[in-house]
N, C-alpha and C. Protein backbone atom coordinates (compact mmCIF):
# COMPACT_ATOMS: atom_id res chain seq x y z
N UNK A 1 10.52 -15.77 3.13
CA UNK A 1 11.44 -15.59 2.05
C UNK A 1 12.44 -16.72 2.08
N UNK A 2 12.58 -17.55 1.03
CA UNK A 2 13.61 -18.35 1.05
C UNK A 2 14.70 -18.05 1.28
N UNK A 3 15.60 -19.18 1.49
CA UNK A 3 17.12 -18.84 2.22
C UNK A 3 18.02 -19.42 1.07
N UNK A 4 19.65 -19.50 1.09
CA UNK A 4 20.44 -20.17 0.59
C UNK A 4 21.43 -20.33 1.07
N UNK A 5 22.02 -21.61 0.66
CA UNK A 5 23.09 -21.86 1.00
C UNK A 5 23.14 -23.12 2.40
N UNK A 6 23.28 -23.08 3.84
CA UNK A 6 23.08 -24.41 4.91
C UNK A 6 21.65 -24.34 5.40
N UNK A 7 20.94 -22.59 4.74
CA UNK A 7 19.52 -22.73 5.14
C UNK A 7 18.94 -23.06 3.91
N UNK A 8 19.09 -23.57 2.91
CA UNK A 8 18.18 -23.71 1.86
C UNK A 8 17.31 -24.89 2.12
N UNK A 9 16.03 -24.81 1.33
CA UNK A 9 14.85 -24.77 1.45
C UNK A 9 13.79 -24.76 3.09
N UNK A 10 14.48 -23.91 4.03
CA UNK A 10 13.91 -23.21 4.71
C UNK A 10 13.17 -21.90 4.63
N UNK A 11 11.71 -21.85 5.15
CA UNK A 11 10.88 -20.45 4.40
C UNK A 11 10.77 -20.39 6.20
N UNK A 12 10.57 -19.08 6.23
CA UNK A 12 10.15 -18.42 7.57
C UNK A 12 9.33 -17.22 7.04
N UNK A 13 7.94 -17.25 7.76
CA UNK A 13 7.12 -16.36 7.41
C UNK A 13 7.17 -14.57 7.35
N UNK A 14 7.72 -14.07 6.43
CA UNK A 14 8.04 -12.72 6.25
C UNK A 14 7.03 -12.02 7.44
N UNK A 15 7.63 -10.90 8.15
CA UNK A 15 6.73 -9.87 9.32
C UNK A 15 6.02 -8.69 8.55
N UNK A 16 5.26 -8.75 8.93
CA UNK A 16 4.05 -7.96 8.71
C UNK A 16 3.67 -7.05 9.68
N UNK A 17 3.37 -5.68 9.77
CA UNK A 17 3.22 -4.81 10.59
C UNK A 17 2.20 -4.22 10.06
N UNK A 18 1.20 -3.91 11.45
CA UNK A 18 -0.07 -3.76 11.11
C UNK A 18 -0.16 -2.12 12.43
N UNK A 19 -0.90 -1.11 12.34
CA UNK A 19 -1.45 -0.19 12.82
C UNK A 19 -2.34 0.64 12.18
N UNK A 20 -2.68 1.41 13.25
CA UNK A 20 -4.18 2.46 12.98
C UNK A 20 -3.89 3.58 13.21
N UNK A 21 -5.08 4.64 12.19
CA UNK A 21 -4.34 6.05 12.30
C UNK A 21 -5.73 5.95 13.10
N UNK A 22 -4.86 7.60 13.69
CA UNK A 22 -5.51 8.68 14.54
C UNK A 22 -6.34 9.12 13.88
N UNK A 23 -7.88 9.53 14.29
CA UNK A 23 -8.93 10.33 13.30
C UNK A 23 -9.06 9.59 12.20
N UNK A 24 -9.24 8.19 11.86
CA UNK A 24 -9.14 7.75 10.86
C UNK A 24 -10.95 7.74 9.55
N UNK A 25 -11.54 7.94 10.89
CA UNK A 25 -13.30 8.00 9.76
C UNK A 25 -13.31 9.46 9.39
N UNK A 26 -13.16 10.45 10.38
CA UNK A 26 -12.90 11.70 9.39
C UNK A 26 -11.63 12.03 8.10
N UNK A 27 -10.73 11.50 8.51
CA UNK A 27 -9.88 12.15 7.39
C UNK A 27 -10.26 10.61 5.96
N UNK A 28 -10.53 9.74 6.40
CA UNK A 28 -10.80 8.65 5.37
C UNK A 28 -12.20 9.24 4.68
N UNK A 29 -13.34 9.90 5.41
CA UNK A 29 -14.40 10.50 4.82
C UNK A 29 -13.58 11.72 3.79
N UNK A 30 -13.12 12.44 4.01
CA UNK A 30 -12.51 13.09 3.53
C UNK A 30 -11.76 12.57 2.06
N UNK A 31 -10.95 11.82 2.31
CA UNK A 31 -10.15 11.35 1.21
C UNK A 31 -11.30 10.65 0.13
N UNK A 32 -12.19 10.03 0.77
CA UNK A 32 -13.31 9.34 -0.18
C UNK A 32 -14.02 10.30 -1.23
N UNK A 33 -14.39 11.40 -0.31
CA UNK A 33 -15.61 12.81 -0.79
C UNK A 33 -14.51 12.82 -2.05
N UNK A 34 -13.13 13.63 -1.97
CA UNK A 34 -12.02 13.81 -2.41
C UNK A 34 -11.78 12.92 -4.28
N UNK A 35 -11.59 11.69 -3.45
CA UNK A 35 -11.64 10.99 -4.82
C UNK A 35 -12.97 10.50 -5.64
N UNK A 36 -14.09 11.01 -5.24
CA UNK A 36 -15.06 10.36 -6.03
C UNK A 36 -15.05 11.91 -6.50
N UNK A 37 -14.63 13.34 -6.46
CA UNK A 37 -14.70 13.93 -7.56
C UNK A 37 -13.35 14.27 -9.04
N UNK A 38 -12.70 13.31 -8.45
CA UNK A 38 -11.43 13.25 -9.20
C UNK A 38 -11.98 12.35 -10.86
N UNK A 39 -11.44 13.33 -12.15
CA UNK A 39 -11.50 12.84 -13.12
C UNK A 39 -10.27 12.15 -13.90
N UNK A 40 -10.81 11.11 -14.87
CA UNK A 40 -9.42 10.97 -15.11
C UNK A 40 -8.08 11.90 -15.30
N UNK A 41 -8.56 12.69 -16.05
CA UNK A 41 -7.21 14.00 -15.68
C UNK A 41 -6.56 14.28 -14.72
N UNK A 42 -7.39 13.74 -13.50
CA UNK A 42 -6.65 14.18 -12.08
C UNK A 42 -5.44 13.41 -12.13
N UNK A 43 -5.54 11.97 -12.88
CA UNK A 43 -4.53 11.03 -12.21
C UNK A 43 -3.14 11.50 -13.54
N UNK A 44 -2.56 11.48 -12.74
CA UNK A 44 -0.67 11.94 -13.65
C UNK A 44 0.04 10.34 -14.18
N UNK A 45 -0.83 9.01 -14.14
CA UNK A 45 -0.34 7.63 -14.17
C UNK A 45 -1.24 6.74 -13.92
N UNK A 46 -1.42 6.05 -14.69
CA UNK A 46 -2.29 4.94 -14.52
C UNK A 46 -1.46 3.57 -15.19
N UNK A 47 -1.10 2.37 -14.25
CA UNK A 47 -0.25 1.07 -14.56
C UNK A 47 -1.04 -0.02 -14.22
N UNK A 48 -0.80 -0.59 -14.59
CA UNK A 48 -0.77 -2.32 -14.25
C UNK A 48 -2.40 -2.77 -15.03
N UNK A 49 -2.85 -2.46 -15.96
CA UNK A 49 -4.74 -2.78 -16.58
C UNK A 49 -4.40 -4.54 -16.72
N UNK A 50 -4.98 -4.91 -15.63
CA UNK A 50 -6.00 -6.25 -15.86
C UNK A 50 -6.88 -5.98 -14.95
N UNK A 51 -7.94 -7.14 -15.63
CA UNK A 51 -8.86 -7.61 -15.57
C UNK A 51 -10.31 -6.38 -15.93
N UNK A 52 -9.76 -5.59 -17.06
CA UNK A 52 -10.70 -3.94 -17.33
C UNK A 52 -10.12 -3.14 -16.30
N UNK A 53 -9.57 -2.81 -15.28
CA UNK A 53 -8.91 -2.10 -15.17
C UNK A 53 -7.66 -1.30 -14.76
N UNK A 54 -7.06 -0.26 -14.24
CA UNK A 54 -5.94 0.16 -14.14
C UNK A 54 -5.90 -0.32 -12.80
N UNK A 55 -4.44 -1.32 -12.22
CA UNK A 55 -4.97 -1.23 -10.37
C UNK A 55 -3.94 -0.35 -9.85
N UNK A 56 -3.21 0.44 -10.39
CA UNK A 56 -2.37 1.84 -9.77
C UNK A 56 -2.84 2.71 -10.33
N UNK A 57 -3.42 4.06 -9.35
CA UNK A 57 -3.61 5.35 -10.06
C UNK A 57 -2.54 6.12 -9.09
N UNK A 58 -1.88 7.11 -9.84
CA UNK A 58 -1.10 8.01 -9.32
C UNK A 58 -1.58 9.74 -9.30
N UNK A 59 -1.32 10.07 -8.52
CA UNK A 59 -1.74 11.42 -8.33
C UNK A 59 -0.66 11.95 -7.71
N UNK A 60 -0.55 13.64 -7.95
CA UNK A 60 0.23 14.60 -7.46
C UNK A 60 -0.23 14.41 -5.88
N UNK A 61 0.67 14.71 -5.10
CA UNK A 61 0.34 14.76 -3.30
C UNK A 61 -0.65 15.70 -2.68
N UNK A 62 -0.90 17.02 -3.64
CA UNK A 62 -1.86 17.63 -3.20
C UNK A 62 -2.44 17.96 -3.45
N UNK A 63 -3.02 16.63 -4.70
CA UNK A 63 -4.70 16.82 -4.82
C UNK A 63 -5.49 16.29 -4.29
N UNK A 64 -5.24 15.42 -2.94
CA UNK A 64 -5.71 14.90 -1.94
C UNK A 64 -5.56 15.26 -0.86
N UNK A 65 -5.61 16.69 -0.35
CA UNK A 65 -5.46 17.44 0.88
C UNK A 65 -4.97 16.34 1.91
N UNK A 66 -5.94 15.79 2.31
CA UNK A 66 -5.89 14.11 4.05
C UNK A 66 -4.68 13.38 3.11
N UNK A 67 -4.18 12.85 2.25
CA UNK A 67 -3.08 12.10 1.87
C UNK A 67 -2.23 12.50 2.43
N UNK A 68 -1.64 13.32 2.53
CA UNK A 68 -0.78 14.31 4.14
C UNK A 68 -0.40 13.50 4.86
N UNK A 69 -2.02 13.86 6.02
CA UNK A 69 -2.17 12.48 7.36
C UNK A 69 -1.55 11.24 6.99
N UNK A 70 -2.20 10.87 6.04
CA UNK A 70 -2.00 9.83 6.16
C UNK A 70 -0.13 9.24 6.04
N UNK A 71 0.01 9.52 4.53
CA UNK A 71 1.59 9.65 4.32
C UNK A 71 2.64 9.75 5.69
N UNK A 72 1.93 11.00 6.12
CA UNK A 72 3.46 11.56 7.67
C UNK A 72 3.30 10.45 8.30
N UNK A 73 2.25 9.68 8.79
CA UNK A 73 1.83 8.47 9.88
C UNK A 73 2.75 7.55 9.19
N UNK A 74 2.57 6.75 8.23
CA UNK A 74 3.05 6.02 7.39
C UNK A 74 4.83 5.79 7.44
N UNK A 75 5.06 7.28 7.00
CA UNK A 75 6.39 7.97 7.20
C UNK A 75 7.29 7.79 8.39
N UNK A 76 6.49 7.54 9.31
CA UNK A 76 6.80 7.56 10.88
C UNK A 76 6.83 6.35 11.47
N UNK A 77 5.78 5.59 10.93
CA UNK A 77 6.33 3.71 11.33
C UNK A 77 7.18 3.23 10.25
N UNK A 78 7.10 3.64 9.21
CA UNK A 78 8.68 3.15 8.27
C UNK A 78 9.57 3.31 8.66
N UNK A 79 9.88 4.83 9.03
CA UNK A 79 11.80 4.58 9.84
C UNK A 79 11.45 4.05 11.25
N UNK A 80 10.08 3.87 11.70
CA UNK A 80 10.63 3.16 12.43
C UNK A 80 10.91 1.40 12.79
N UNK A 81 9.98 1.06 11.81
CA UNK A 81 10.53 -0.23 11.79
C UNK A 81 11.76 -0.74 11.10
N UNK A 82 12.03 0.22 10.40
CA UNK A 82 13.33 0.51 9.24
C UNK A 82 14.87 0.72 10.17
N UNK A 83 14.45 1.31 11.08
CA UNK A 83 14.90 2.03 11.82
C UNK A 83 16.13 2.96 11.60
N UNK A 84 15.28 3.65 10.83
CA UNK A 84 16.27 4.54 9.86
C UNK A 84 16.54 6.14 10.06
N UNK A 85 16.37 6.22 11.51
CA UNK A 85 16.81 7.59 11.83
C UNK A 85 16.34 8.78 11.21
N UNK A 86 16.78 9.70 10.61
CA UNK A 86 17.18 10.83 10.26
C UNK A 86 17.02 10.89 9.00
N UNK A 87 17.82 9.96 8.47
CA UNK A 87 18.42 9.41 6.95
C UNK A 87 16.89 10.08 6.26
N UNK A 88 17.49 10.62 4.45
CA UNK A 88 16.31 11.10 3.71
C UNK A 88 15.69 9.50 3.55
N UNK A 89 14.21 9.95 3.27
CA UNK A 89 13.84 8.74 2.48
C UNK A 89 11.99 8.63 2.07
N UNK A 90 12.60 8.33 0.60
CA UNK A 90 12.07 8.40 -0.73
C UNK A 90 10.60 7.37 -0.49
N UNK A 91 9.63 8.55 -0.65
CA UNK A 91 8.41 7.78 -0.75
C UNK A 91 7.50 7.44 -1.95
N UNK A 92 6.85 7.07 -2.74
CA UNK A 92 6.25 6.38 -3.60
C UNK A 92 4.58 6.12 -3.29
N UNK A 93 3.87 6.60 -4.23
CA UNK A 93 2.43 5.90 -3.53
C UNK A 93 1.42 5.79 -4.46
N UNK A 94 0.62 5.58 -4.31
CA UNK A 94 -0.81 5.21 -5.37
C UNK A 94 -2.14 4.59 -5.07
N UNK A 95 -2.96 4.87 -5.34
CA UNK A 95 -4.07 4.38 -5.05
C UNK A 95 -4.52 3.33 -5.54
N UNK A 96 -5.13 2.53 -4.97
CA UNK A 96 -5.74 0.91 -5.53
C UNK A 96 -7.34 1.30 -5.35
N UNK A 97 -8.42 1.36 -6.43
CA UNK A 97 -9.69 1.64 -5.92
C UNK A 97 -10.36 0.39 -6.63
N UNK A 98 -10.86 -0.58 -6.25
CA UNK A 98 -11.67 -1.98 -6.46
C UNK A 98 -13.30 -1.42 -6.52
N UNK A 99 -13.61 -2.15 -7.31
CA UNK A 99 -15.24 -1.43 -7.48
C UNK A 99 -15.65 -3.13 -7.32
N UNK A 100 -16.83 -3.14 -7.21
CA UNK A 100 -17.62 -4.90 -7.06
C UNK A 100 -17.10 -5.71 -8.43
N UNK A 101 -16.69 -7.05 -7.93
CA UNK A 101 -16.60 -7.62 -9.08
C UNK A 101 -14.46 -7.69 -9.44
N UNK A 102 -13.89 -6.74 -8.61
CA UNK A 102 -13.11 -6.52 -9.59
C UNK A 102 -11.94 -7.00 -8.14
N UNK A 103 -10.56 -7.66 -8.46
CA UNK A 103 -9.86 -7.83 -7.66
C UNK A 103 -8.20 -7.69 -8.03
N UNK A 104 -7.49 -7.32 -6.90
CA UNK A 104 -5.78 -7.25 -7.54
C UNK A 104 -5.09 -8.69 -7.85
N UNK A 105 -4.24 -8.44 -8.91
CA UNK A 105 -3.81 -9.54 -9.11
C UNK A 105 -2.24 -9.90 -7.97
N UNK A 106 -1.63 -10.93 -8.14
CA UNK A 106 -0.23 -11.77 -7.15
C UNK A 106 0.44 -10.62 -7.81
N UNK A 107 1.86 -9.75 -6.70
CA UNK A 107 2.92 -9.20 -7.23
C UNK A 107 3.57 -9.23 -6.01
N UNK A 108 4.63 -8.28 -6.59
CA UNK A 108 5.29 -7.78 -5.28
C UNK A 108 5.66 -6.17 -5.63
N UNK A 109 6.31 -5.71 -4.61
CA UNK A 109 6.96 -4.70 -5.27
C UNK A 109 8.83 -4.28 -5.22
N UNK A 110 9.29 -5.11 -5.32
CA UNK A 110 10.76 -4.92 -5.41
C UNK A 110 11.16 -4.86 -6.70
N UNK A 111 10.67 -4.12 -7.58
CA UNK A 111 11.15 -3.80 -8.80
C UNK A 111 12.75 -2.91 -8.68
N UNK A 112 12.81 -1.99 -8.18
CA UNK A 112 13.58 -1.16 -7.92
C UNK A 112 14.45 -1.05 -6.24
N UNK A 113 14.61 -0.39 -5.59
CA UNK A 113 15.56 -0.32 -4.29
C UNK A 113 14.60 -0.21 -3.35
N UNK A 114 13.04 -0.55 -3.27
CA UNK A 114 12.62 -0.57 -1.87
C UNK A 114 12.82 -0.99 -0.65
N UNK A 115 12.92 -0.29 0.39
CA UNK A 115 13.04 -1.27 1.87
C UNK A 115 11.93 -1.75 2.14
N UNK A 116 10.51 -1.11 1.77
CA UNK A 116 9.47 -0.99 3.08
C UNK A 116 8.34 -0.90 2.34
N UNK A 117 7.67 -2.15 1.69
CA UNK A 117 5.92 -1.48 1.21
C UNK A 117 5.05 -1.57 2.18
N UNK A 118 3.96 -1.12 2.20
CA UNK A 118 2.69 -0.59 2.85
C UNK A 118 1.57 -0.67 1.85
N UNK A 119 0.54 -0.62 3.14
CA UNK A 119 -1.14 -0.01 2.40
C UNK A 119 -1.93 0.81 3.41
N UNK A 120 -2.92 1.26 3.33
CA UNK A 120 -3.35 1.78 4.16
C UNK A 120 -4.97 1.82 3.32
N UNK A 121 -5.80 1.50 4.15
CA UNK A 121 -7.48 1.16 3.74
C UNK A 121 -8.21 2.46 4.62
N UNK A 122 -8.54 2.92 3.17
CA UNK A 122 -9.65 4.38 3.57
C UNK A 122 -11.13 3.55 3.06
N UNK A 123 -11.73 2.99 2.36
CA UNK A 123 -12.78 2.15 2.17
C UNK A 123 -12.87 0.86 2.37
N UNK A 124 -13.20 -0.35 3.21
CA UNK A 124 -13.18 -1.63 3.32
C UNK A 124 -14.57 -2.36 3.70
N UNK A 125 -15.15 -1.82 2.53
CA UNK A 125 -16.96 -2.65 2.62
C UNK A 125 -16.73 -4.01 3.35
N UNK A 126 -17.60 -4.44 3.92
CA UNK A 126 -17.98 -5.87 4.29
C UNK A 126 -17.90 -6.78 3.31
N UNK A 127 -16.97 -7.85 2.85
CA UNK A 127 -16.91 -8.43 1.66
C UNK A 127 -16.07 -8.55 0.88
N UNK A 128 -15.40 -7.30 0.98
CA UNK A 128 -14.82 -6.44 -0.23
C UNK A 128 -13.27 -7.45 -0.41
N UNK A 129 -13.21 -8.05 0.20
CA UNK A 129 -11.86 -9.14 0.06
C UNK A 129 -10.99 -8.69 0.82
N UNK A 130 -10.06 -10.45 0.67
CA UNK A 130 -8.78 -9.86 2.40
C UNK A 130 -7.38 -9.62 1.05
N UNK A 131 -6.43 -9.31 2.06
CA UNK A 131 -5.31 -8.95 1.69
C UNK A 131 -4.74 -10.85 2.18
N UNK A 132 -4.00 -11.23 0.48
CA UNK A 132 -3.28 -12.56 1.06
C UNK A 132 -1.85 -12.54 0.61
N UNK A 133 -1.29 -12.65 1.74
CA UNK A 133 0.50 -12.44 1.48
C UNK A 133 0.39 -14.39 1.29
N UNK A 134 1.80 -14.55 0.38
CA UNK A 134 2.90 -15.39 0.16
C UNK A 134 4.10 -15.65 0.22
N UNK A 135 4.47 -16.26 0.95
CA UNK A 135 6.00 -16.39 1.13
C UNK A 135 6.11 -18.13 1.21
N UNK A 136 6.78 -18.33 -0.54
CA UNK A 136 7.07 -19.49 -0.87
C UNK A 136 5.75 -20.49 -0.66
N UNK A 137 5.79 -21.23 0.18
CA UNK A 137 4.76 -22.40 0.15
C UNK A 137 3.53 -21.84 1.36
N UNK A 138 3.93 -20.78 2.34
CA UNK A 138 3.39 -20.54 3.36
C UNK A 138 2.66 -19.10 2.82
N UNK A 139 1.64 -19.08 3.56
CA UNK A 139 -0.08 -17.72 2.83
C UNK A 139 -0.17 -17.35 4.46
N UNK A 140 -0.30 -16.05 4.16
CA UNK A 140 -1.05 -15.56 5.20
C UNK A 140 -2.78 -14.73 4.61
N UNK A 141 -3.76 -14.68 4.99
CA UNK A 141 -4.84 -13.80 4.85
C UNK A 141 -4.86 -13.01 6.09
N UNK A 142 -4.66 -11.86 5.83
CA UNK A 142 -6.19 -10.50 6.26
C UNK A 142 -6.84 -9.81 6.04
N UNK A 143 -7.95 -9.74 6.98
CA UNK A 143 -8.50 -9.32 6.94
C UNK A 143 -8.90 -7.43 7.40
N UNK A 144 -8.40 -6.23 6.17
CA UNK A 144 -8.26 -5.38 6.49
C UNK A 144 -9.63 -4.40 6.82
N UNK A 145 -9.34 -3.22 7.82
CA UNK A 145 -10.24 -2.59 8.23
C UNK A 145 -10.09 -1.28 8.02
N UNK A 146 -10.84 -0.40 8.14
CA UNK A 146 -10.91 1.19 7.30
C UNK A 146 -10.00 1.81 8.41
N UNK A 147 -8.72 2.76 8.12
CA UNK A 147 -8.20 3.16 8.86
C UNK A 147 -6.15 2.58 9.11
N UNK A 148 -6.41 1.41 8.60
CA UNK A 148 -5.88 -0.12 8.96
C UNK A 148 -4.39 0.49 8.28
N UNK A 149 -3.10 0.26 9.24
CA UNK A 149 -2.04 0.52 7.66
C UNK A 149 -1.64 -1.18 8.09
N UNK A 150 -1.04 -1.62 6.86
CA UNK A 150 0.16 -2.76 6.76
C UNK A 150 1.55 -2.32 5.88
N UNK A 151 2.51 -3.02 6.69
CA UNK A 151 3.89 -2.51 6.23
C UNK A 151 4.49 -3.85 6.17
N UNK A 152 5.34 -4.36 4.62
CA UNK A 152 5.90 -5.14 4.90
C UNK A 152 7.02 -5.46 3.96
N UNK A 153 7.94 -6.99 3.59
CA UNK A 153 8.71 -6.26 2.84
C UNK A 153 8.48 -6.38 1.13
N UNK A 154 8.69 -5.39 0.31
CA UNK A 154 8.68 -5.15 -0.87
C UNK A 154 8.79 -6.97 -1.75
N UNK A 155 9.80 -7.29 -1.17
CA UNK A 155 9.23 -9.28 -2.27
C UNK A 155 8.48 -9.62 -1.15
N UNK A 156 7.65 -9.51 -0.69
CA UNK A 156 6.43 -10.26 -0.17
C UNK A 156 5.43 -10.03 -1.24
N UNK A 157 4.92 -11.52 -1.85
CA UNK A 157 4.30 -11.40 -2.81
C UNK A 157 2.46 -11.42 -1.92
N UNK A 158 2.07 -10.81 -2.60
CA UNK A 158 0.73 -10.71 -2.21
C UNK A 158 -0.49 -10.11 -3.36
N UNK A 159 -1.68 -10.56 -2.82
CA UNK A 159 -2.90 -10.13 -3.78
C UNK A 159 -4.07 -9.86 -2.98
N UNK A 160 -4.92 -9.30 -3.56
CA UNK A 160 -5.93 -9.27 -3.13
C UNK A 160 -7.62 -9.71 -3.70
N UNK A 161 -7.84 -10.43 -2.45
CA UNK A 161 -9.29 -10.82 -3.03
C UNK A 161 -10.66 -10.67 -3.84
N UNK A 162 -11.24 -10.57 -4.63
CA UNK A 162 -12.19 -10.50 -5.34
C UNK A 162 -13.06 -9.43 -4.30
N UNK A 163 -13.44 -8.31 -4.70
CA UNK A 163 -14.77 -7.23 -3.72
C UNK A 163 -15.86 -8.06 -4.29
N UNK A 164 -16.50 -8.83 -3.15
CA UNK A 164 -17.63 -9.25 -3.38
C UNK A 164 -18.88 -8.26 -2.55
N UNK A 165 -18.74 -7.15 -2.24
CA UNK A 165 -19.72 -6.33 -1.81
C UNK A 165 -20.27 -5.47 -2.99
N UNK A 166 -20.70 -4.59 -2.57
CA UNK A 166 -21.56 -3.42 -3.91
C UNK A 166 -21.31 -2.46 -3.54
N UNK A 167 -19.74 -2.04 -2.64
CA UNK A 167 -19.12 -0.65 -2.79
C UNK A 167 -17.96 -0.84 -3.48
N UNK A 168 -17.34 0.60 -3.25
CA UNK A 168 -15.94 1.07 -3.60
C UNK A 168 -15.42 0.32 -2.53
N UNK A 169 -13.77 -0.30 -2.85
CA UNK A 169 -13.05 -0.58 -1.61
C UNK A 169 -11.64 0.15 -2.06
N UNK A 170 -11.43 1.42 -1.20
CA UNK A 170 -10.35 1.93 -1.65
C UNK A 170 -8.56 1.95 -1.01
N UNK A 171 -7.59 1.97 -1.72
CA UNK A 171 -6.87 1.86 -0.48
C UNK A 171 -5.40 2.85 -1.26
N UNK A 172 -4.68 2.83 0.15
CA UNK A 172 -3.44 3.56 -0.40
C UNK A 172 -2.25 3.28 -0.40
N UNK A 173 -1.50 2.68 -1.20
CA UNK A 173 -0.20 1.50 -1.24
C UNK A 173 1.46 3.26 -1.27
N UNK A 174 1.85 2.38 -1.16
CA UNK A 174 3.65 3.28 -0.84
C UNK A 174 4.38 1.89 -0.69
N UNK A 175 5.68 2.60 -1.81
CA UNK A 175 6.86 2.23 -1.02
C UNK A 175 7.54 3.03 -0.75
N UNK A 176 8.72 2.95 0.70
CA UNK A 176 9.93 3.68 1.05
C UNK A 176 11.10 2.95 0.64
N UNK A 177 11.85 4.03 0.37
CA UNK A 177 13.58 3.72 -0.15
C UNK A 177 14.34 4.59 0.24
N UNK A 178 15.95 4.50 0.03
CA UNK A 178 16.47 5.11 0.39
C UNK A 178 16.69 6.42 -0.89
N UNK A 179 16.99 7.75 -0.29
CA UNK A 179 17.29 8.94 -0.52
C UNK A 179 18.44 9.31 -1.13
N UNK A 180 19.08 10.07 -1.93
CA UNK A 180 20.68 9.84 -1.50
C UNK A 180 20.21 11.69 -1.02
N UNK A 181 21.34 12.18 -0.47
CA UNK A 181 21.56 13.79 -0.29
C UNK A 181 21.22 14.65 -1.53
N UNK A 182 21.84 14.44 -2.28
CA UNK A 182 21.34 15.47 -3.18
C UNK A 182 20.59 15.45 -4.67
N UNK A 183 19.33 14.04 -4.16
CA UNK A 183 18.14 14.00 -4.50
C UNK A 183 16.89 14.97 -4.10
N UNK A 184 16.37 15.61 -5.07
CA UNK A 184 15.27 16.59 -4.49
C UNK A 184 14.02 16.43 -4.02
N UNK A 185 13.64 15.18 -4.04
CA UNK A 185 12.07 15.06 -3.16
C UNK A 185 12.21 14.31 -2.26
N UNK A 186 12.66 14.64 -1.06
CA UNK A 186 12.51 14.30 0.44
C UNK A 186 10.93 13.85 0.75
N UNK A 187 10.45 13.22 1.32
CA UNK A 187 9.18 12.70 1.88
C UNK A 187 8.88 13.87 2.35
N UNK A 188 8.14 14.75 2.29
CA UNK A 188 7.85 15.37 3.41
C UNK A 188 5.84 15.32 4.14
């Protein structure tokens, strides 16, 4: 992220935090079975249509039973790399599902008050494209794996690669923010 002011035009490569869930091929089997019977009706939001199609689908939290798992895990390395104690805080999420052929476009997500975006990969065919962050003149690529979360910060611009395999590559994006007290949807 660029600097200003006696550091300007100094870039230092934004941190990236990478871990693995517990039980991750069963509850990711799960979440897969899960969404391949979901109709469009299931989804409560659909944003961002290029390239033919929507690359955010939103869904209620429990029409994906395993979104749970996954979320609390998620939940749990955010404050703690956040290191945000106790404090409420406001989660956000959506699904990215890439079919062959089809890839995310460059964004970020600091539209609004995020601290902390994430993903987390329940499908990652052989092929299926890496995850490439940007920060200013400097790229990072990875290469993600089923199970896989990344956490990083909200203007870290990033995209993802073209699925050049012949599956689904599915995944599950969040951001965290702050809460105030007497806001009513606590993460739970």
């Amino acid at each position: 992220m660029g600097t200003s002011g006696d550091w300007a035009g100094l870039w230092t490569a934004a941190a990236v935090h990478s871990g693995l869930l517990a039980d991750a091929e069963r509850i990711n089997s799960s979440i897969l079975m899960a969404f391949a019977a979901l109709t469009e009706n299931d989804f409560s939001r659909r944003t961002h249509f290029l390239g033919g199609r929507f690359e955010n689908l939103y869904l209620d939290r429990g029409r994906i039973v395993e979104l749970h798992s996954v979320l609390r895990q998620a939940e749990v390395w955010a404050r703690e790399i956040l290191r945000w104690g106790a404090k409420p805080l406001r989660c956000g999420f959506w699904l990215n599902a890439q079919e062959p052929g089809q890839s995310t476009s460059e964004h970020t997500h600091d539209e609004l008050d995020e601290l902390l975006s994430g993903v987390y990969y329940v499908s990652v065919p052989e092929g299926s494209g890496d995850i490439v962050f940007r920060d200013g003149p400097l790229s990072m690529r990875m290469q993600p794996e089923a199970g896989m979360f990344l956490f990083f910060p909200p203007s870290l611009s990033h995209r993802v690669e073209t699925n050049h395999s012949d599956s689904l590559r599915l995944s599950l994006a969040f951001n965290f923010g702050s809460l105030e007290e007497d806001e009513s949807q606590v993460s739970s």
